[in-house]
Structure formats: structure tokens, C-alpha cells
N, C-alpha and C. Protein backbone atom coordinates (compact mmCIF):
# COMPACT_ATOMS: atom_id res chain seq x y z
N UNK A 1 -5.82 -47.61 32.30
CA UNK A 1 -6.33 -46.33 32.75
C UNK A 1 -5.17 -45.39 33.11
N UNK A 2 -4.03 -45.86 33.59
CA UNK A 2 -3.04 -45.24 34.33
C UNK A 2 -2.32 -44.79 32.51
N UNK A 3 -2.41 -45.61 31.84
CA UNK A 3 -1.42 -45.10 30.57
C UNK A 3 -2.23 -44.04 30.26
N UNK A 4 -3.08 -44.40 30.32
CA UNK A 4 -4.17 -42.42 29.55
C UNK A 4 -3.87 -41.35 30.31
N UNK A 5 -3.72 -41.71 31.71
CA UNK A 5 -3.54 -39.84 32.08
C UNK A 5 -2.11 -39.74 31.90
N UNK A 6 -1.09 -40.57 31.87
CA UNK A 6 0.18 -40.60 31.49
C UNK A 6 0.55 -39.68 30.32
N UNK A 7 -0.64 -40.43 29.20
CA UNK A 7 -0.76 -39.67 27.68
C UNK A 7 -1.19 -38.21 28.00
N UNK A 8 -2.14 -38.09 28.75
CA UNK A 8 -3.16 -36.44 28.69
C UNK A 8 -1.58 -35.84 29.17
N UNK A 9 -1.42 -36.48 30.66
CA UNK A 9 -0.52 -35.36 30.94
C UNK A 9 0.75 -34.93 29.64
N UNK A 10 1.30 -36.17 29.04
CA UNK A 10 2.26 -35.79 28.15
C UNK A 10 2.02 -35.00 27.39
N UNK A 11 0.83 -35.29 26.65
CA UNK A 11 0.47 -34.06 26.13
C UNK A 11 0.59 -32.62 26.18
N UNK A 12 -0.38 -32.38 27.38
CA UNK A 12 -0.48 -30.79 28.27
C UNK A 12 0.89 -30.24 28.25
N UNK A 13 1.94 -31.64 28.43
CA UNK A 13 3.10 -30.78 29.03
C UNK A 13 3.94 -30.15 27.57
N UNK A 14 3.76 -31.05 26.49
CA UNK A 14 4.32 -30.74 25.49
C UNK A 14 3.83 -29.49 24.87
N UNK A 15 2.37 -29.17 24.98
CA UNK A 15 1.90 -28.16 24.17
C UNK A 15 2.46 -26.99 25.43
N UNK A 16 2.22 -27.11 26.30
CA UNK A 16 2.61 -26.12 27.27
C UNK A 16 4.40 -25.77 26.87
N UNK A 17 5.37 -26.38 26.66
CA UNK A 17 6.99 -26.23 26.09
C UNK A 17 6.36 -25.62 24.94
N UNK A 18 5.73 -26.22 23.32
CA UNK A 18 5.67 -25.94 22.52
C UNK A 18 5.43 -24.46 22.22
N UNK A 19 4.68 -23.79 23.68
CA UNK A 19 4.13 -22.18 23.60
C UNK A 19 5.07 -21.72 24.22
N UNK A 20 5.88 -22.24 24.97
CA UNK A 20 7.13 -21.64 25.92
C UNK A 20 8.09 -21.00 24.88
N UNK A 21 8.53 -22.38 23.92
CA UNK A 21 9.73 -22.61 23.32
C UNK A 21 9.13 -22.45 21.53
N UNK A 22 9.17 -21.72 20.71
CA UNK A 22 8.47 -21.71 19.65
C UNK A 22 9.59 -22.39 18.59
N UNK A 23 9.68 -22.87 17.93
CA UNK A 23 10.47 -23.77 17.13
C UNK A 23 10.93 -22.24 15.68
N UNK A 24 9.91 -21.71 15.48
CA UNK A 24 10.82 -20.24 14.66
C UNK A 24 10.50 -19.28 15.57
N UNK A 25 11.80 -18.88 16.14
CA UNK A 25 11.93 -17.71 17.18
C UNK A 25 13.16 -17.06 16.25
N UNK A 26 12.58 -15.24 16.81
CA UNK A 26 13.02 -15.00 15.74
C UNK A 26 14.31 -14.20 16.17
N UNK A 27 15.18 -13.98 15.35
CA UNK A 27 16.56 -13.60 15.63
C UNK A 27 16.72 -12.29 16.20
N UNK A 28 17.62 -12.41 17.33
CA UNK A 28 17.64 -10.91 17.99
C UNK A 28 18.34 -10.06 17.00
N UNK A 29 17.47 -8.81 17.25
CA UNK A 29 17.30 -7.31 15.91
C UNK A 29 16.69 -7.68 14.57
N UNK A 30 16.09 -8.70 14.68
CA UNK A 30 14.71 -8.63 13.61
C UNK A 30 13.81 -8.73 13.85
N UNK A 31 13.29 -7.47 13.31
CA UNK A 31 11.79 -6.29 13.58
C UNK A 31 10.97 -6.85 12.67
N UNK A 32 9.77 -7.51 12.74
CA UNK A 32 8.50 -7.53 11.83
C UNK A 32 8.11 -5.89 11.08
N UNK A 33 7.89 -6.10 10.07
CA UNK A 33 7.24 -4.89 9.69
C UNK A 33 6.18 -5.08 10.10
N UNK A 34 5.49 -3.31 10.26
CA UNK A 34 4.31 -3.14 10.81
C UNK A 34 3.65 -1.85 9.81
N UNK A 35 3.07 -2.47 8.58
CA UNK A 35 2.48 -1.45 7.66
C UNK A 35 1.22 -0.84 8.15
N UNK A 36 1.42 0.35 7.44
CA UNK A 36 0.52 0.96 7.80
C UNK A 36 -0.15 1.81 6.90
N UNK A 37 -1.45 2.13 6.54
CA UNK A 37 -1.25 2.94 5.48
C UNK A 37 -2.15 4.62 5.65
N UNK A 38 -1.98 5.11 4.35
CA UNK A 38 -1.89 6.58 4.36
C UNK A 38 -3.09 6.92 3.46
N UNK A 39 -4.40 7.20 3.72
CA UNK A 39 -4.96 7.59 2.69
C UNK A 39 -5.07 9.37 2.25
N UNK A 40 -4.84 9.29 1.24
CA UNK A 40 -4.71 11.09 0.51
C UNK A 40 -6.54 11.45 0.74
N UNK A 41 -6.35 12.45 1.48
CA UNK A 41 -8.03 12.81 1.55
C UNK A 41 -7.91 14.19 1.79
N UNK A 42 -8.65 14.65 0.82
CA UNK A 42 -9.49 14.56 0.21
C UNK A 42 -9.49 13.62 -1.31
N UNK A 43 -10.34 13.01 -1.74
CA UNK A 43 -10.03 12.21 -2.99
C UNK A 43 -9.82 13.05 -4.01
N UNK A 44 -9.06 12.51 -5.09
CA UNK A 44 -8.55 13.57 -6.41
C UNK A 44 -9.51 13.15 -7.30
N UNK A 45 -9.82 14.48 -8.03
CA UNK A 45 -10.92 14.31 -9.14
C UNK A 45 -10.17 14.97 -10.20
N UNK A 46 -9.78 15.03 -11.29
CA UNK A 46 -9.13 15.61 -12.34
C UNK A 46 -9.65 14.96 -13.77
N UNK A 47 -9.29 15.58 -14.43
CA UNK A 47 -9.76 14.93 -15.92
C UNK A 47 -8.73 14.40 -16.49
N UNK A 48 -8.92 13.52 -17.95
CA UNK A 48 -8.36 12.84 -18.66
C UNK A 48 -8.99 13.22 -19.97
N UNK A 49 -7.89 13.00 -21.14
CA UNK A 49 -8.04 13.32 -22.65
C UNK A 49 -9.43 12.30 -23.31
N UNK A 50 -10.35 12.67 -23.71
CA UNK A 50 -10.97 11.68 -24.68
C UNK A 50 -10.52 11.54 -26.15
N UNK A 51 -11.53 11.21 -26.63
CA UNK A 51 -11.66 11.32 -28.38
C UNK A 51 -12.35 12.33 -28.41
N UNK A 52 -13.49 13.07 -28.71
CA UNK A 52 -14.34 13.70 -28.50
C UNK A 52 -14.00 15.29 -27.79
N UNK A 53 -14.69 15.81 -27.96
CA UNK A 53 -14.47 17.68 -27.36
C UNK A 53 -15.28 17.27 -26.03
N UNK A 54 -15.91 16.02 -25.59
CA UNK A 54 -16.47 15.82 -24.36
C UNK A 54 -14.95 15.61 -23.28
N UNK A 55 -14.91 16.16 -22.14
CA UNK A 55 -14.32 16.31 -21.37
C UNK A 55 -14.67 14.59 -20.27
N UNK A 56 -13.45 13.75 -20.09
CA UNK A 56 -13.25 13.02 -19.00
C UNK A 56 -13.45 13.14 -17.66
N UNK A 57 -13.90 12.56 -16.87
CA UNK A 57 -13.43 13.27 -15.44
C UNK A 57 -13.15 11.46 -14.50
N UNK A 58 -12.05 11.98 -13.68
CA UNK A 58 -11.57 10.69 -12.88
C UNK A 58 -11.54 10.99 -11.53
N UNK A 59 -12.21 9.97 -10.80
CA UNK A 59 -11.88 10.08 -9.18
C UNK A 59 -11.79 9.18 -8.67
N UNK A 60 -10.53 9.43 -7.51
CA UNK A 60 -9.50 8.07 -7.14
C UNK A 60 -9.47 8.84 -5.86
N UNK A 61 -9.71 7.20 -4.96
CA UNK A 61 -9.55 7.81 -3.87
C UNK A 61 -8.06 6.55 -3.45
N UNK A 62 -7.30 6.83 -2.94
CA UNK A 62 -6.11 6.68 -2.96
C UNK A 62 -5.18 6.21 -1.28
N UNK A 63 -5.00 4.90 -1.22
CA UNK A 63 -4.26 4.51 0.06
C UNK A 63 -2.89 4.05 -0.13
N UNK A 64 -1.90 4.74 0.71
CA UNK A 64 -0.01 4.35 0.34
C UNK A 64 -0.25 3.67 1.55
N UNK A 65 0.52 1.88 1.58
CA UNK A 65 0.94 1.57 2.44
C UNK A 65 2.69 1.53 2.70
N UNK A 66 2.98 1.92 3.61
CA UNK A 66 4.17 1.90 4.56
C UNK A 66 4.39 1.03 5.15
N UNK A 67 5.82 0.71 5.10
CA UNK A 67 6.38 -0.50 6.34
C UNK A 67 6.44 -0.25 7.72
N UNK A 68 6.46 1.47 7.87
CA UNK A 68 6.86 1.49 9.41
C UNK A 68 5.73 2.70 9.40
N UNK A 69 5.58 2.80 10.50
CA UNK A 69 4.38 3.74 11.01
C UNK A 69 5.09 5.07 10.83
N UNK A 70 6.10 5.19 11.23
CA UNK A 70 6.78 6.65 11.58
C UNK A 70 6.62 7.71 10.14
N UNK A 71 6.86 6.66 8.88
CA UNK A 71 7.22 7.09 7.41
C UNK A 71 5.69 7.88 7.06
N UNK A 72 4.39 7.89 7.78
CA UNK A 72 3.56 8.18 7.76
C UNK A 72 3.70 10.05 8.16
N UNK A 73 4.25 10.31 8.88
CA UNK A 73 4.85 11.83 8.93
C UNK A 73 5.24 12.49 7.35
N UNK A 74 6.44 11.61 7.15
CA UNK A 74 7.09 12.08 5.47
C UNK A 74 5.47 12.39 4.39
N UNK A 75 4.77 11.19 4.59
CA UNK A 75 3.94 11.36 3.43
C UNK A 75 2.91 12.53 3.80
N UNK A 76 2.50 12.89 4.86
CA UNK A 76 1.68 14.15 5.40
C UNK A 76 2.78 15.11 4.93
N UNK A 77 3.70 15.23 5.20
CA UNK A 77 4.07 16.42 4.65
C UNK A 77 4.70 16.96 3.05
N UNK A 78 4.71 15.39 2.67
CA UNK A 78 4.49 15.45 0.86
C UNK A 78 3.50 15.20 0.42
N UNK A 79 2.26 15.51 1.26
CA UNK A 79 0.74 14.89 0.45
C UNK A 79 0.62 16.17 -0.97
N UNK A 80 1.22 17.30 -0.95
CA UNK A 80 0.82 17.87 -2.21
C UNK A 80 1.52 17.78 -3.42
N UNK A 81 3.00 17.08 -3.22
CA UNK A 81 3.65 16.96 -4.34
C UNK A 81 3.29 15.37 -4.81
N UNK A 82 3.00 15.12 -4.14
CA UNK A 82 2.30 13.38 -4.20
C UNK A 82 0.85 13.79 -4.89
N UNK A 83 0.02 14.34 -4.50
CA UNK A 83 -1.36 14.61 -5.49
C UNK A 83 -0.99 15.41 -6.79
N UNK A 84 0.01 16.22 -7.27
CA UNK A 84 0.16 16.87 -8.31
C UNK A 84 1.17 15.57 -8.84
N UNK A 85 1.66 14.79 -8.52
CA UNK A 85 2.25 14.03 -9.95
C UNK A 85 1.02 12.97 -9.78
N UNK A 86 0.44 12.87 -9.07
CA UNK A 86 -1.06 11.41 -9.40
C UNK A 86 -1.97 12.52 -10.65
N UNK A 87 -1.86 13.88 -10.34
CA UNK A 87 -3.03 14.27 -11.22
C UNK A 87 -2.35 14.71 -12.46
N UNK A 88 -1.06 14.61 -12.76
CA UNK A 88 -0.01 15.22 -13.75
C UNK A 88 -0.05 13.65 -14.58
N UNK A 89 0.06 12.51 -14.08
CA UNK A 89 -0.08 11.29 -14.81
C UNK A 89 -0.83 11.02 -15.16
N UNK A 90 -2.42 11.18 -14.76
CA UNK A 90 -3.57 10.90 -15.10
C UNK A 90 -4.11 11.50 -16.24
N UNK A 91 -3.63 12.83 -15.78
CA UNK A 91 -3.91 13.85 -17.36
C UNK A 91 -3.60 13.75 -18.60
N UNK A 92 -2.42 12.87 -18.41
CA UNK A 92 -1.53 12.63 -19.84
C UNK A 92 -1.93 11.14 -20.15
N UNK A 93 -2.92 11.01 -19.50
CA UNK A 93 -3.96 9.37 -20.11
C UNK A 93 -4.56 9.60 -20.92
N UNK A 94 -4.99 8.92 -21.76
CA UNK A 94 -6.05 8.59 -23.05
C UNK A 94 -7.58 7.56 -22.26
N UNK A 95 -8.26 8.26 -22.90
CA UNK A 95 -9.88 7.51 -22.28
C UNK A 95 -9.60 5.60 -22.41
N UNK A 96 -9.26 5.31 -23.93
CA UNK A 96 -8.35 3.95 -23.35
C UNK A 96 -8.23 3.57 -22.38
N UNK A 97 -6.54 3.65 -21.82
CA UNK A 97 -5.82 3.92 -21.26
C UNK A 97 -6.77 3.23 -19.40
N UNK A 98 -7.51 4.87 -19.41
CA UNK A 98 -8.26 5.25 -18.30
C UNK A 98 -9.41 3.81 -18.02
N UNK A 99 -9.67 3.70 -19.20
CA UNK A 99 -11.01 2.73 -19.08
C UNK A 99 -10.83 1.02 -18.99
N UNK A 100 -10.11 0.67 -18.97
CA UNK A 100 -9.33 -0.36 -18.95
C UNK A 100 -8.31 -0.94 -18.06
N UNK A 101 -8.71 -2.23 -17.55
CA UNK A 101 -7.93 -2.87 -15.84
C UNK A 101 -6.41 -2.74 -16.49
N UNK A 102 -5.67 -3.29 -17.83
CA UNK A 102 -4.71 -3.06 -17.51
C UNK A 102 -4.37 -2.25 -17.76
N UNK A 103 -4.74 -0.89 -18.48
CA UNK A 103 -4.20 0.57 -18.26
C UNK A 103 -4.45 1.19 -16.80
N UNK A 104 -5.96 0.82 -16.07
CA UNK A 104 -5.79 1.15 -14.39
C UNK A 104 -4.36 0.68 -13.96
N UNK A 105 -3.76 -0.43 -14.44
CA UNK A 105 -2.87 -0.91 -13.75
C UNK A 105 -1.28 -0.85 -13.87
N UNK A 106 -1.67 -0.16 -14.99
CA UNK A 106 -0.47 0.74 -15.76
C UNK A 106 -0.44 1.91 -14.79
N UNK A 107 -1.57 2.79 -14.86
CA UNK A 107 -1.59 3.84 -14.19
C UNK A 107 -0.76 4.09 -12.88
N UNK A 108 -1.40 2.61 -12.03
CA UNK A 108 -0.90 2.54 -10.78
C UNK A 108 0.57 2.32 -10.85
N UNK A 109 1.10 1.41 -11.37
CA UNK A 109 2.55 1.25 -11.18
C UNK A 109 3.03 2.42 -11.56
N UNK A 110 2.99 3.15 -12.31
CA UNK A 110 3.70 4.24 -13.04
C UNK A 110 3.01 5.63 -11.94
N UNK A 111 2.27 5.88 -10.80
CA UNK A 111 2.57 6.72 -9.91
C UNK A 111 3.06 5.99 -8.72
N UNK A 112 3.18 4.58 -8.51
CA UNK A 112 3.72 4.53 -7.33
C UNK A 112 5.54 4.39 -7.69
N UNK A 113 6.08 4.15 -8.69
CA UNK A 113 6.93 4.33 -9.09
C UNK A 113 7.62 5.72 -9.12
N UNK A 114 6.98 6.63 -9.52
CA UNK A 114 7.17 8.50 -9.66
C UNK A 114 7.05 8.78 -8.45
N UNK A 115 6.30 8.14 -7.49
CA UNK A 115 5.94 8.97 -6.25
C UNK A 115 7.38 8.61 -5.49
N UNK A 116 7.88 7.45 -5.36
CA UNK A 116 8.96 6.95 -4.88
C UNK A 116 9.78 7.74 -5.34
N UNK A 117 10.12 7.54 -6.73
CA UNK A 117 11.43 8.55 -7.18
C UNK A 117 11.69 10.30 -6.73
N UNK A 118 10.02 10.34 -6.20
CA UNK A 118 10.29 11.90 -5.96
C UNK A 118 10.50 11.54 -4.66
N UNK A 119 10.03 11.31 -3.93
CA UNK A 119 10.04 10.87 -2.10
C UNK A 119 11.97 10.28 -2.21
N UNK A 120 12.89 9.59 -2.96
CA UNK A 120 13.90 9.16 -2.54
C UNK A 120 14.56 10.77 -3.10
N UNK A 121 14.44 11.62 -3.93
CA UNK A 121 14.99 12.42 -3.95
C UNK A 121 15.34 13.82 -2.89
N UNK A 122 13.85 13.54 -2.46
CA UNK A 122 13.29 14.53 -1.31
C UNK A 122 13.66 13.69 -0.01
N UNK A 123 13.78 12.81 0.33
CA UNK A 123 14.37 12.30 1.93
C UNK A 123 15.43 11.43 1.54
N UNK A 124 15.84 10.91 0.62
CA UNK A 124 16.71 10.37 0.42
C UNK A 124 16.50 8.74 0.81
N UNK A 125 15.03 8.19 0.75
CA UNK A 125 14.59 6.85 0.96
C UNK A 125 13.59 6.68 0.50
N UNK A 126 13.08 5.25 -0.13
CA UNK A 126 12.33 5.11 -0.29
C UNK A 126 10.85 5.00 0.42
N UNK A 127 10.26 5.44 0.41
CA UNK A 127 8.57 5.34 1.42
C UNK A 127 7.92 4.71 1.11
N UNK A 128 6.85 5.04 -0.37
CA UNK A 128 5.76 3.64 -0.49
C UNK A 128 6.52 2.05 -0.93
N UNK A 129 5.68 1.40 -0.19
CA UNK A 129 5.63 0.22 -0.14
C UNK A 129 4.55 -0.06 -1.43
N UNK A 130 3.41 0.08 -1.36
CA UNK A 130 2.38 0.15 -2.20
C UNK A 130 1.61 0.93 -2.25
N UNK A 131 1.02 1.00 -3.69
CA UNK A 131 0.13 2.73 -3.77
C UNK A 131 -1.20 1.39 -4.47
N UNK A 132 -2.65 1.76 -3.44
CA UNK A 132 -4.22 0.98 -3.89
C UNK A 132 -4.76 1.97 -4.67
N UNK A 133 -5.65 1.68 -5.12
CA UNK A 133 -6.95 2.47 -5.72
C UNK A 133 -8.08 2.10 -5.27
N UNK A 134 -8.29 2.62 -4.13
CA UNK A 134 -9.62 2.41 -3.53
C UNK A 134 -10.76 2.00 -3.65
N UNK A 135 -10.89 3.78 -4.80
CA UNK A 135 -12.23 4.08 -5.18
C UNK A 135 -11.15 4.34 -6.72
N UNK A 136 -12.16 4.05 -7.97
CA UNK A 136 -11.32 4.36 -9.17
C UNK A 136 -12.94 4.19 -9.88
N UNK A 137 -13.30 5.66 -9.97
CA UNK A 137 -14.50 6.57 -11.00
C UNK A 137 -14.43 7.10 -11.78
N UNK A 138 -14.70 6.95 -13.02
CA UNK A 138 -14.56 7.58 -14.26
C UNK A 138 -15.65 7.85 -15.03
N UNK A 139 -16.05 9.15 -15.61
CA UNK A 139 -17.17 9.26 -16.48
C UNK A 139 -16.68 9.96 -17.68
């Protein structure tokens, strides 16, 4: 009987160190990222090329995540050069292209890629982390 509370207590005491003392503690001046993200709102509706004299239309509703909260300022105040190259890429799609996961997914890499290159030109760093497609409507 005496060895069991011996055990409980050993126990208690170990998990109690184990929360004290964490075995990966992490190195002083390394910051977890803390993403955050940015959705462009109002959602963009613009068209795309068909086959046909019938006119495309696309709507994307659109979230940038960020590593740090602060970088969320930069993108508010580039939300319009950021919606004119999403609707400048989209335009120069083919109904293909548009209608299809890996042209959606073409799409995406190739504005979160442009959006970066314009954002490192304009602050001189990179900002998105990742560019979603929320909502992705096409008729």
C-alpha cells in the first residue's frame, strides 16, 4: 500500500517538473509566428476570355495570410494595386484555364507570386505568406 502512494506521488511530482521544465524550450529571441490574415473586401468580380462572343464572369473572394500581424497595415494600404493585378491576371485567362483546379491553381500561384514582387518593390519585403481562394465563382 505504502509503494502506491510512493508511485502516485512520483508521479504528480514528475508531471508537475515536466510543466515547469518543458524538454523543447525555446531559444531566447525566437518569436513564433503569429499569422494572420487579410481578406480583400469587397470581393472581385471581373471577366475572363471565352470561346464564344458570350462574355465570362469570375468572383473570388480572396484571403492573404501574413506572418506578423503588423504587415496587415502594408496590405490595407496596397489593397488597390493588389486587386488590379488579381483582376489584370484573371483577364488574360482563357475559360480553360478559369474552369479547371489546376489552372485555379495556376491562377493562384501566379498572383500570389506578382503580388509579392510588387509589395517587395513597394516596401522593399516580402508580405504574403499565402494568397486562398475562398469563394472561386465562375459563369
Amino acid at each position: 500500500m505504502r509503494f502506491r502512494s510512493l508511485n502516485r506521488l512520483f508521479c504528480v511530482v514528475l508531471t508537475l517538473l515536466s510543466l515547469a521544465f518543458p524538454l523543447h524550450a525555446e531559444e531566447e529571441g525566437e518569436v513564433e509566428p503569429q499569422y494572420t490574415y487579410y481578406t480583400l473586401s469587397p470581393d472581385i468580380t471581373t471577366n475572363y476570355t471565352t470561346q464564344g462572343k458570350k462574355l465570362g464572369y469570375l468572383r473570388l473572394q480572396i484571403d492573404l495570410m501574413v506572418i506578423d500581424p503588423s504587415l496587415i497595415d502594408i496590405l490595407e494600404h496596397h489593397d488597390p494595386l493588389i486587386r488590379d493585378t488579381i483582376i489584370e491576371i484573371v483577364g488574360q485567362e482563357g475559360e480553360t484555364t478559369i474552369k479547371t483546379l489546376a489552372g485555379r491553381e495556376e491562377i493562384r500561384l501566379n498572383c500570389l507570386d506578382r503580388i509579392n514582387q510588387l509589395l517587395l518593390a513597394e516596401t522593399g519585403q516580402k508580405v504574403v505568406t499565402e494568397l486562398l481562394f475562398t469563394k472561386y465563382l465562375y459563369q
